[in-house]
N, C-alpha and C. Protein backbone atom coordinates (compact mmCIF):
# COMPACT_ATOMS: atom_id res chain seq x y z
N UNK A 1 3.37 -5.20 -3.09
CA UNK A 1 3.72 -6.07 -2.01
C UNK A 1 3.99 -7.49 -2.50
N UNK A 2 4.00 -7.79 -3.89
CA UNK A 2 3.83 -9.13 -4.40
C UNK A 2 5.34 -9.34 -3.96
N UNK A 3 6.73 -8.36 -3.75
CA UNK A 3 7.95 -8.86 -4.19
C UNK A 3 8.74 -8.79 -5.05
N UNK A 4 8.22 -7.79 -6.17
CA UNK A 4 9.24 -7.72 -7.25
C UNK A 4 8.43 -6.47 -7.43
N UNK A 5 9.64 -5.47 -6.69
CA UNK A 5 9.09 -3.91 -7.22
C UNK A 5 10.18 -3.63 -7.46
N UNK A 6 11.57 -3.83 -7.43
CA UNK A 6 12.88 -3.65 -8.19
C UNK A 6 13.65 -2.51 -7.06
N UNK A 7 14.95 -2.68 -8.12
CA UNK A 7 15.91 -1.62 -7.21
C UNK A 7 15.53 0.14 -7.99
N UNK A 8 15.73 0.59 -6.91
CA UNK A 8 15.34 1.87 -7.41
C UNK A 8 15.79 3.14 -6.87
N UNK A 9 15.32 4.31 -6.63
CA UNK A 9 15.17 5.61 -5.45
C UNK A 9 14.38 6.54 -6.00
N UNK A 10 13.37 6.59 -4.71
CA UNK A 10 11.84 7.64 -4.78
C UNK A 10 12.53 8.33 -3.93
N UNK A 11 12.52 9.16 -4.18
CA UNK A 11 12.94 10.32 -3.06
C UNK A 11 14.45 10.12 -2.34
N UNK A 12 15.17 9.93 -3.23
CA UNK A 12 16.47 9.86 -2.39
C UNK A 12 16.44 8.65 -1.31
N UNK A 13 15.42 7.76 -1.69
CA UNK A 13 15.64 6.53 -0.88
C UNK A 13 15.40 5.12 -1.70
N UNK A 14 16.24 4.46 -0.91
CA UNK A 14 16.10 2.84 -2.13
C UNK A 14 14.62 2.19 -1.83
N UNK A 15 14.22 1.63 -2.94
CA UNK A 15 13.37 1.15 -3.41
C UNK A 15 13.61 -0.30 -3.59
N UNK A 16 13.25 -1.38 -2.76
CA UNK A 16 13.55 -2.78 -2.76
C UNK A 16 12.03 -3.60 -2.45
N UNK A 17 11.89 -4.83 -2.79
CA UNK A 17 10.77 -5.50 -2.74
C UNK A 17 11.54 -6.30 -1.76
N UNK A 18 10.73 -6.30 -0.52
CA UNK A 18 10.78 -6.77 0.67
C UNK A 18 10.13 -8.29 1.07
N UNK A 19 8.95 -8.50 0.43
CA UNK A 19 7.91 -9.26 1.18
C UNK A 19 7.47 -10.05 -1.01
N UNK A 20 7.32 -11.70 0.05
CA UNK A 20 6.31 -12.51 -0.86
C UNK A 20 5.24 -13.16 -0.23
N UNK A 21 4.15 -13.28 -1.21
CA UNK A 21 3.02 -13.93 -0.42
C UNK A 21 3.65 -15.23 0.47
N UNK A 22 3.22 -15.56 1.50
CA UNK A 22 3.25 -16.91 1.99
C UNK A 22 1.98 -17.54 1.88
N UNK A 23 1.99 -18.49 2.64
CA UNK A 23 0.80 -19.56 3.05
C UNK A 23 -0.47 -19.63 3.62
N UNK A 24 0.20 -18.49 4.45
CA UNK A 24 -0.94 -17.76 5.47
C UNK A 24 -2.56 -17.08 4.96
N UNK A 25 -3.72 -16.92 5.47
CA UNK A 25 -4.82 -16.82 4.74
C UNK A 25 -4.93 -15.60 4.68
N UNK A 26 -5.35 -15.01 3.67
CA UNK A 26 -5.67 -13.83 3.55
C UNK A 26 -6.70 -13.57 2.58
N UNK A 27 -7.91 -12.68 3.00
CA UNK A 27 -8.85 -12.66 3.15
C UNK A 27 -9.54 -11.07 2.70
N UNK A 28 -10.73 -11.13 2.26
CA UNK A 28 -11.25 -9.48 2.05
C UNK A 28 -11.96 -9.26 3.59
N UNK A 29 -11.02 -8.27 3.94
CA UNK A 29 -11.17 -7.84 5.41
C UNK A 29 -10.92 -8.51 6.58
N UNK A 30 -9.56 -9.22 6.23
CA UNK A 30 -9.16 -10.34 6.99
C UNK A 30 -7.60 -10.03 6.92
N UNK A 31 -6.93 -9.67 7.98
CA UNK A 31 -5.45 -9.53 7.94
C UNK A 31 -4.71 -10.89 8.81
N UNK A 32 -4.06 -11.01 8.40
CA UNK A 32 -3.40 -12.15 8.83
C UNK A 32 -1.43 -12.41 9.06
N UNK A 33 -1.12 -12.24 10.03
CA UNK A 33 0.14 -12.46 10.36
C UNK A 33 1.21 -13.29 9.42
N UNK A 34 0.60 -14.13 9.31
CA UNK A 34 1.26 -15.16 7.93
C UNK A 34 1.12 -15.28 6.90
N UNK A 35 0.33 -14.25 6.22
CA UNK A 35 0.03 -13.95 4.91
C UNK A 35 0.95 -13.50 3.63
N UNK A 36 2.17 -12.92 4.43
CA UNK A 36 3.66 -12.61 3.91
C UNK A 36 4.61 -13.02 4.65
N UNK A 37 6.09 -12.73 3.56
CA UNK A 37 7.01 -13.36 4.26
C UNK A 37 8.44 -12.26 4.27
N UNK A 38 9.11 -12.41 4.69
CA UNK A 38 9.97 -11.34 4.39
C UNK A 38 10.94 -12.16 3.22
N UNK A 39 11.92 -11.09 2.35
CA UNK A 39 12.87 -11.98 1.53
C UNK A 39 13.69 -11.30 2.02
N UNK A 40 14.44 -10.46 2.43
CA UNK A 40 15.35 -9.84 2.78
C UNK A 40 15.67 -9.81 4.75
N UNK A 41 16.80 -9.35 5.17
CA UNK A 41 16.67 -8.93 6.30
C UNK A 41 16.25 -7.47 6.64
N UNK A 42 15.38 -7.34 7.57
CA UNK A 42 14.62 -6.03 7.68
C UNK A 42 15.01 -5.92 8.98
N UNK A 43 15.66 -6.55 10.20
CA UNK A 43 15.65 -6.06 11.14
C UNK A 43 16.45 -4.83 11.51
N UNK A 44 15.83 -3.67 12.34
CA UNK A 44 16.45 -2.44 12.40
C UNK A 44 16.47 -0.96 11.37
N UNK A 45 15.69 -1.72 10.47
CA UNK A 45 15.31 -0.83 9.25
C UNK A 45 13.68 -0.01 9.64
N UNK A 46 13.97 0.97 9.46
CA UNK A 46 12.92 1.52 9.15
C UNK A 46 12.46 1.36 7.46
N UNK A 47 10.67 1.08 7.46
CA UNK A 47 10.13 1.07 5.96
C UNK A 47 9.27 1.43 5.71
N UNK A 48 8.89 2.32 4.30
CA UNK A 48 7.86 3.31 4.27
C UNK A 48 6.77 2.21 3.16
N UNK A 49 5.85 1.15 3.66
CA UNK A 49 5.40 0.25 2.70
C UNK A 49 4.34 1.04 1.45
N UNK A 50 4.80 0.46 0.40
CA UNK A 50 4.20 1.22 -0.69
C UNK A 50 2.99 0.29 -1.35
N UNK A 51 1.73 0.44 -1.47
CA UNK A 51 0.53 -0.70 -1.95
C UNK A 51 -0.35 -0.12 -2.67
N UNK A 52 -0.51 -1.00 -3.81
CA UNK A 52 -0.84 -0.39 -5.25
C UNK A 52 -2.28 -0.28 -4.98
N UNK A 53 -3.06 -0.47 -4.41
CA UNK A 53 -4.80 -0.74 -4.33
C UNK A 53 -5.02 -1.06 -2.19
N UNK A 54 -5.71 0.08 -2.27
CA UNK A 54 -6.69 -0.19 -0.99
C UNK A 54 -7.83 -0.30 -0.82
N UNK A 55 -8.04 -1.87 -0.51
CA UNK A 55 -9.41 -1.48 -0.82
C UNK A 55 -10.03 -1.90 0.72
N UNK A 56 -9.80 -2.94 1.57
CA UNK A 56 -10.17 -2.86 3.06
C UNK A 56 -8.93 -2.74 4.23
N UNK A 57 -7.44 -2.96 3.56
CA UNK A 57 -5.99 -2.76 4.16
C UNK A 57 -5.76 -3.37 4.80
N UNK A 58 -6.67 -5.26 4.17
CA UNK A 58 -6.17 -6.41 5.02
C UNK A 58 -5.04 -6.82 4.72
N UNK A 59 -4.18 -6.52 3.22
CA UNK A 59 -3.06 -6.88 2.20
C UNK A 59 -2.30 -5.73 3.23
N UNK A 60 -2.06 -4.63 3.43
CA UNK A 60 -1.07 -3.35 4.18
C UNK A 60 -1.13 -4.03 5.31
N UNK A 61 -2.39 -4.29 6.25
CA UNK A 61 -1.89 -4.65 7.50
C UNK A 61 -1.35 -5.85 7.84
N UNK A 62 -1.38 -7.00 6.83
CA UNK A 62 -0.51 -8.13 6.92
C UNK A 62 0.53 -8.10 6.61
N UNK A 63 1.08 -7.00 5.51
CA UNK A 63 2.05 -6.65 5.29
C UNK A 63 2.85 -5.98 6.01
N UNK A 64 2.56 -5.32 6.63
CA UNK A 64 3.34 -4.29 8.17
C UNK A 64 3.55 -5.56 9.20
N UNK A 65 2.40 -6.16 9.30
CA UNK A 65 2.76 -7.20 10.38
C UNK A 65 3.85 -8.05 10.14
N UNK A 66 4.05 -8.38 8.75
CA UNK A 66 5.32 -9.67 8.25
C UNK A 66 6.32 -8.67 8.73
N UNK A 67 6.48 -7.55 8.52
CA UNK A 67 7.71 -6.73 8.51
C UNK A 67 7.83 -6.67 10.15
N UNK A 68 7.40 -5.88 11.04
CA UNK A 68 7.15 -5.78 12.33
C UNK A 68 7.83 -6.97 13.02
N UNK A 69 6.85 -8.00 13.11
CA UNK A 69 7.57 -9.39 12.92
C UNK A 69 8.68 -10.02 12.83
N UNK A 70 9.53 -9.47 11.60
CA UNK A 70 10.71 -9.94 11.22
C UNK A 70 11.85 -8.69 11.51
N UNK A 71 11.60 -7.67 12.44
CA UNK A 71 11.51 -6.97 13.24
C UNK A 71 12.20 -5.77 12.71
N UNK A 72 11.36 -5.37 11.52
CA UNK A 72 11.19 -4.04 11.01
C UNK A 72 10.62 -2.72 11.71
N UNK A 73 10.97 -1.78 11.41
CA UNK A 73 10.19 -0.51 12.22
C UNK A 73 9.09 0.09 10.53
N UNK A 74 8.08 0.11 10.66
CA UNK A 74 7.06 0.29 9.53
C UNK A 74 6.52 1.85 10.12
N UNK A 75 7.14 2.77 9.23
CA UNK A 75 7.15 4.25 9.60
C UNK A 75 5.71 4.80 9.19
N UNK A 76 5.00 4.00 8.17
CA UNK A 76 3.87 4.25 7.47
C UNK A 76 3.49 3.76 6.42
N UNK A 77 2.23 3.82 5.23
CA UNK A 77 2.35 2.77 4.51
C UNK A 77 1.28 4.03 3.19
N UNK A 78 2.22 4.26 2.33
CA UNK A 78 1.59 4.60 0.98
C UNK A 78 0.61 4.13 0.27
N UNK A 79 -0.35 4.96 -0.15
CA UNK A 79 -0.86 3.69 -1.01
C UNK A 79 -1.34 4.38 -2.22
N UNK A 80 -1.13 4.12 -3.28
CA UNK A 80 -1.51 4.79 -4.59
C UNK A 80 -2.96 5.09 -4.98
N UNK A 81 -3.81 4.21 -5.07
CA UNK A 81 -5.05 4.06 -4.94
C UNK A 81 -5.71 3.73 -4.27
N UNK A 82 -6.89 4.10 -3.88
CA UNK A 82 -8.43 3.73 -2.89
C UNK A 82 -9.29 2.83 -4.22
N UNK A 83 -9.50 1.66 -3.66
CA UNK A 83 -11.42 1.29 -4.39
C UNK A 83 -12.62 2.15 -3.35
N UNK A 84 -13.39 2.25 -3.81
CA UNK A 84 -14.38 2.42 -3.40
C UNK A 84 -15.79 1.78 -3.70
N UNK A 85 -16.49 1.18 -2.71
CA UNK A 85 -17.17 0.30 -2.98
C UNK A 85 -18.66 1.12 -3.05
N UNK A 86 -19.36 2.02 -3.80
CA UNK A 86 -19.90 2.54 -3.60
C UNK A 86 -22.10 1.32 -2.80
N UNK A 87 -21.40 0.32 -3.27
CA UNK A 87 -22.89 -0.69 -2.10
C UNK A 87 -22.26 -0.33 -1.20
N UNK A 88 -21.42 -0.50 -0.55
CA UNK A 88 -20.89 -0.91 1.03
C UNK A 88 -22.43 -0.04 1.91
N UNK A 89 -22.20 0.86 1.76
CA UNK A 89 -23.08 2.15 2.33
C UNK A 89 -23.42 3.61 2.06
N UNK A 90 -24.29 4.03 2.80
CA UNK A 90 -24.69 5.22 2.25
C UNK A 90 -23.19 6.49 2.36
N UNK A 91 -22.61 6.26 2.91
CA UNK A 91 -21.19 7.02 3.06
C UNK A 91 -20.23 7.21 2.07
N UNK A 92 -20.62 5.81 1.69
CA UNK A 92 -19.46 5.40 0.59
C UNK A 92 -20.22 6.03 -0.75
N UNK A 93 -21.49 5.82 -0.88
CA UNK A 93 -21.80 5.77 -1.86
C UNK A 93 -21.73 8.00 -2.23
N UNK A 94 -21.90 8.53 -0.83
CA UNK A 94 -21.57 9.70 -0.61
C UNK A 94 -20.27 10.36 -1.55
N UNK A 95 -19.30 9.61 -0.53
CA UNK A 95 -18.20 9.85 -1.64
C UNK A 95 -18.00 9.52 -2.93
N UNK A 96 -18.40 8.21 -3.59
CA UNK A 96 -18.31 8.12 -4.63
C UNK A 96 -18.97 9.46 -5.49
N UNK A 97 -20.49 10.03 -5.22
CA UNK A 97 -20.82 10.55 -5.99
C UNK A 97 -19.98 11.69 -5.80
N UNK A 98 -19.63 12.53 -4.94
CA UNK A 98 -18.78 12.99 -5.21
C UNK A 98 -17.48 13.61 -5.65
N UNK A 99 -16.79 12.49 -5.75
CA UNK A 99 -15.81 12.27 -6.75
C UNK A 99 -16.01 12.37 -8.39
N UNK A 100 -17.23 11.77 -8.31
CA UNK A 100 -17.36 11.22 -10.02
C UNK A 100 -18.08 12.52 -10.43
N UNK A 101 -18.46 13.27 -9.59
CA UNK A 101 -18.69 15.01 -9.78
C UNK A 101 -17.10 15.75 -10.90
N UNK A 102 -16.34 15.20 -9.91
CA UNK A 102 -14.83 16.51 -10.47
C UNK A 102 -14.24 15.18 -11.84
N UNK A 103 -14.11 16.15 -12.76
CA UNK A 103 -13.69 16.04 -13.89
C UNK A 103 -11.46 15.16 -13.67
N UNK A 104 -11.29 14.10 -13.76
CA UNK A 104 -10.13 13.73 -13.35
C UNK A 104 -9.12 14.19 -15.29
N UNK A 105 -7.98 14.48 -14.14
CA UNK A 105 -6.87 14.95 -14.67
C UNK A 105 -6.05 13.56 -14.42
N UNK A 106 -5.29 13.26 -15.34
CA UNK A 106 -3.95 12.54 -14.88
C UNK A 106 -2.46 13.38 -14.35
N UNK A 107 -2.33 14.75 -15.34
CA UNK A 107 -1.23 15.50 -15.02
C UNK A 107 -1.59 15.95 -13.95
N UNK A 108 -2.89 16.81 -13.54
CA UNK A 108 -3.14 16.73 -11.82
C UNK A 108 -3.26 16.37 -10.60
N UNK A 109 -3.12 15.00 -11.07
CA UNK A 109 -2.60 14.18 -9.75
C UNK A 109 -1.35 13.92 -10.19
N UNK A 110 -0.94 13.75 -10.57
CA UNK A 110 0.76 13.46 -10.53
C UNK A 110 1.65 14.59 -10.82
N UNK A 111 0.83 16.09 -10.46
CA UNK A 111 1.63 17.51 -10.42
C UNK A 111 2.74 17.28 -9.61
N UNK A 112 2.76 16.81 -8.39
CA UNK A 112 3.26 17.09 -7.20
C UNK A 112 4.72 16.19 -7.56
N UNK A 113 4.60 15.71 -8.37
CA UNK A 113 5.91 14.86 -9.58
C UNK A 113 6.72 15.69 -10.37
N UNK A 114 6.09 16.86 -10.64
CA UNK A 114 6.71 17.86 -12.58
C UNK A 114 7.43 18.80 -10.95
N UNK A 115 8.80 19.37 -11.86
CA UNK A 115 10.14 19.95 -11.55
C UNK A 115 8.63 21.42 -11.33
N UNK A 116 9.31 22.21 -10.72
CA UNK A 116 8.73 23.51 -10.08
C UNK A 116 7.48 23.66 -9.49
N UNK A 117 6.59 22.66 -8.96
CA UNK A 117 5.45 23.01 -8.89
C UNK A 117 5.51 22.62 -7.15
């Protein structure tokens, strides 16, 4: 969401960096309307926002909002990775241990990438 994710195509669709930080505050667990800006015109576009780290989706939901705003249609919002805060709570800390149970693959998460599978 920084703005420079380049020209591209994931899936038979272009790949453009839309949005730069602005001025606006943004915050851990704090979304904020003015936190981005658009660089492009987005109005009438549908956009599938793509965000490298989630960790409370105050950065995604300020980011949908700049777009929305500048009167984008935001179809949904990708996100590559979860943090997990395993203090937050006993839930979290739930999942964490569970995760750190299964043995991680890199080619297994990015199967759904390799030709025939």
């Amino acid at each position: 969401m920084r703005g420079v994710i380049g020209d591209g195509q994931v899936l038979g669709a272009p790949l453009e960096g839309l949005l730069e930080r602005a001025s606006g505050p943004l915050g851990h667990r704090r979304m904020s309307d003015s936190a981005f800006r658009t660089t492009k015109e987005v109005s009438q576009h549908r956009v599938l926002l793509v965000d490298d780290v989630f960790t409370t989706g105050a950065s995604a939901q300020s980011a949908a909002s700049a777009l929305t705003l500048s009167g984008a249609t935001v179809v949904g919002i990708l996100v590559i990775a979860r943090r997990v805060d395993p203090e937050f709570n006993q839930t979290a800390q739930d999942v964490w241990d569970r995760q750190a149970d299964i043995p991680y693959s890199f080619r297994d998460a990015l199967s759904w990438l390799l030709p025939g599978r």
